[in-house]
Protein backbone atom coordinates (compact mmCIF):
# COMPACT_ATOMS: atom_id res chain seq x y z
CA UNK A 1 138.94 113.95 138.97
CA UNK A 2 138.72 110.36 139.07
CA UNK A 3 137.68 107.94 136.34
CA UNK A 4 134.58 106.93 138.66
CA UNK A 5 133.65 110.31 139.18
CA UNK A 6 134.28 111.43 135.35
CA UNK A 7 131.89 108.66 134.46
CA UNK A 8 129.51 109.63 136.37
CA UNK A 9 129.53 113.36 135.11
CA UNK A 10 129.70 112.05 131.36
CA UNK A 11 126.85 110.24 131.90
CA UNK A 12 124.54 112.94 133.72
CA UNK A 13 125.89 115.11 130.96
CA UNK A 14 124.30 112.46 127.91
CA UNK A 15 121.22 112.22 130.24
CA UNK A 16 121.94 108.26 131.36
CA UNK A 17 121.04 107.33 134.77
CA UNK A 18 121.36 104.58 137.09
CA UNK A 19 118.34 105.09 138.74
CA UNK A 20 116.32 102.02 137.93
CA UNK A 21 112.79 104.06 137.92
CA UNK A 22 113.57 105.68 134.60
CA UNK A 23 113.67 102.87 132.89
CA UNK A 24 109.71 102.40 132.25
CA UNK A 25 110.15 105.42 131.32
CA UNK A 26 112.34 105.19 128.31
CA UNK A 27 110.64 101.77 127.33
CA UNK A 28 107.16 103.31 127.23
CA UNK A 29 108.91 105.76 125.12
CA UNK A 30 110.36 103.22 122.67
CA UNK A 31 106.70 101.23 122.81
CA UNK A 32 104.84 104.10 122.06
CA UNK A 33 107.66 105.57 119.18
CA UNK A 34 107.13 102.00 117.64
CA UNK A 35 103.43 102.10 117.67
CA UNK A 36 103.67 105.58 115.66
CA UNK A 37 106.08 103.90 113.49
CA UNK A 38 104.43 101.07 112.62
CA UNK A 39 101.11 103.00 112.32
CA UNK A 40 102.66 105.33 110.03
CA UNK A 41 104.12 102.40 108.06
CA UNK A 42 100.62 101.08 107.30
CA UNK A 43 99.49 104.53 106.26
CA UNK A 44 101.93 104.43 103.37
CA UNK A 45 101.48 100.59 102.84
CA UNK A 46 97.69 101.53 102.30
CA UNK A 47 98.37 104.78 100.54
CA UNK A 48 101.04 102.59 98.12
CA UNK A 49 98.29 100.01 97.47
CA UNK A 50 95.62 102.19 96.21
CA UNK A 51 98.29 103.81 93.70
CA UNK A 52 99.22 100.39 92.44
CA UNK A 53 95.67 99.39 92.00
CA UNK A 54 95.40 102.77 90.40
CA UNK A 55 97.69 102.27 88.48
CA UNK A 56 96.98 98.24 87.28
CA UNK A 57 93.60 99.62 86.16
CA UNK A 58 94.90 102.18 83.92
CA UNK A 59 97.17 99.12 82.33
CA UNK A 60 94.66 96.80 82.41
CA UNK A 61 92.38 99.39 80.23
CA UNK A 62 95.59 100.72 77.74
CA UNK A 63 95.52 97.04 77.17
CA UNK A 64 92.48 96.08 76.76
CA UNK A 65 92.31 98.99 74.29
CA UNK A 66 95.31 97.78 72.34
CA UNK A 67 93.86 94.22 72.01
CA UNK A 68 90.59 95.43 70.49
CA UNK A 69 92.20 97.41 68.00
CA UNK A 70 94.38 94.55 67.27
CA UNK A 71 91.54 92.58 66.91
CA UNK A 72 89.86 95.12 64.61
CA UNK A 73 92.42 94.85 62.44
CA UNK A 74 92.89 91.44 62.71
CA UNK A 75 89.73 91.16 61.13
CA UNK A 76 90.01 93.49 58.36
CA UNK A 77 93.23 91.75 57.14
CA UNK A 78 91.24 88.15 57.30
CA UNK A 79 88.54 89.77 55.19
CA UNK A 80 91.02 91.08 52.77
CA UNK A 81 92.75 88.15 52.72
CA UNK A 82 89.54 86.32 51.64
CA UNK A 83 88.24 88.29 49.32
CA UNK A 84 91.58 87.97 47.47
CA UNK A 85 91.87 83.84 47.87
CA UNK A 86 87.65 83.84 46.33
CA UNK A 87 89.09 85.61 43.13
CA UNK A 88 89.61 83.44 40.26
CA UNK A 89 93.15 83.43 39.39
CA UNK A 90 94.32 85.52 36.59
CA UNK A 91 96.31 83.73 34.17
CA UNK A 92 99.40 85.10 33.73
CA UNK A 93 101.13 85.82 30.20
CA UNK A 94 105.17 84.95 29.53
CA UNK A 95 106.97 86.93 27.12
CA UNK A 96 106.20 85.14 23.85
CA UNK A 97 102.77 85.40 24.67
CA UNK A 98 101.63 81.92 25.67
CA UNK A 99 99.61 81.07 28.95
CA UNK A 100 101.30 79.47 31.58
């Protein structure tokens, strides 16, 4: 078998052909597999937003949550702290028994 003739057999075999009119056909193909791909890649873009939005809410809440009870206790501490400082100071005794 020749070279020229094995070519051509390998390449009937892997479904290649010279024949100009199938071209159109394998770049419809191509448009029309990249059309499914890139509508299938804006499915999961859109499907991957709303679970990040989803998902910032439920942070945003946790830490809005967190920051009031913070604050809450914020509070309480400040009144404690003032309720302590409007005391009048106790005098304190030293060990022979004289004020200081």
């Amino acid at each position: 078998m020749s070279a020229r003739r094995g070519t051509a057999v390998l390449e009937r075999g892997r479904g290649f052909s010279r024949d100009p009119s199938t071209f159109p056909t394998f770049t419809t193909a191509r448009q029309h597999h990249s059309t499914d791909l890139r509508e299938l890649n804006e499915l999961n873009l859109a499907r991957f937003d709303a679970k990040l939005e989803q998902r910032i809410a439920e942070v945003k809440a946790d830490l809005r949550q967190e920051i009031a009870a913070l604050r809450t206790e914020l509070r309480m501490d400040m009144a404690d702290l003032r309720t302590e400082m409007a005391k009048p100071p106790s005098r304190q005794v030293d060990v022979e028994g004289i004020g200081v």
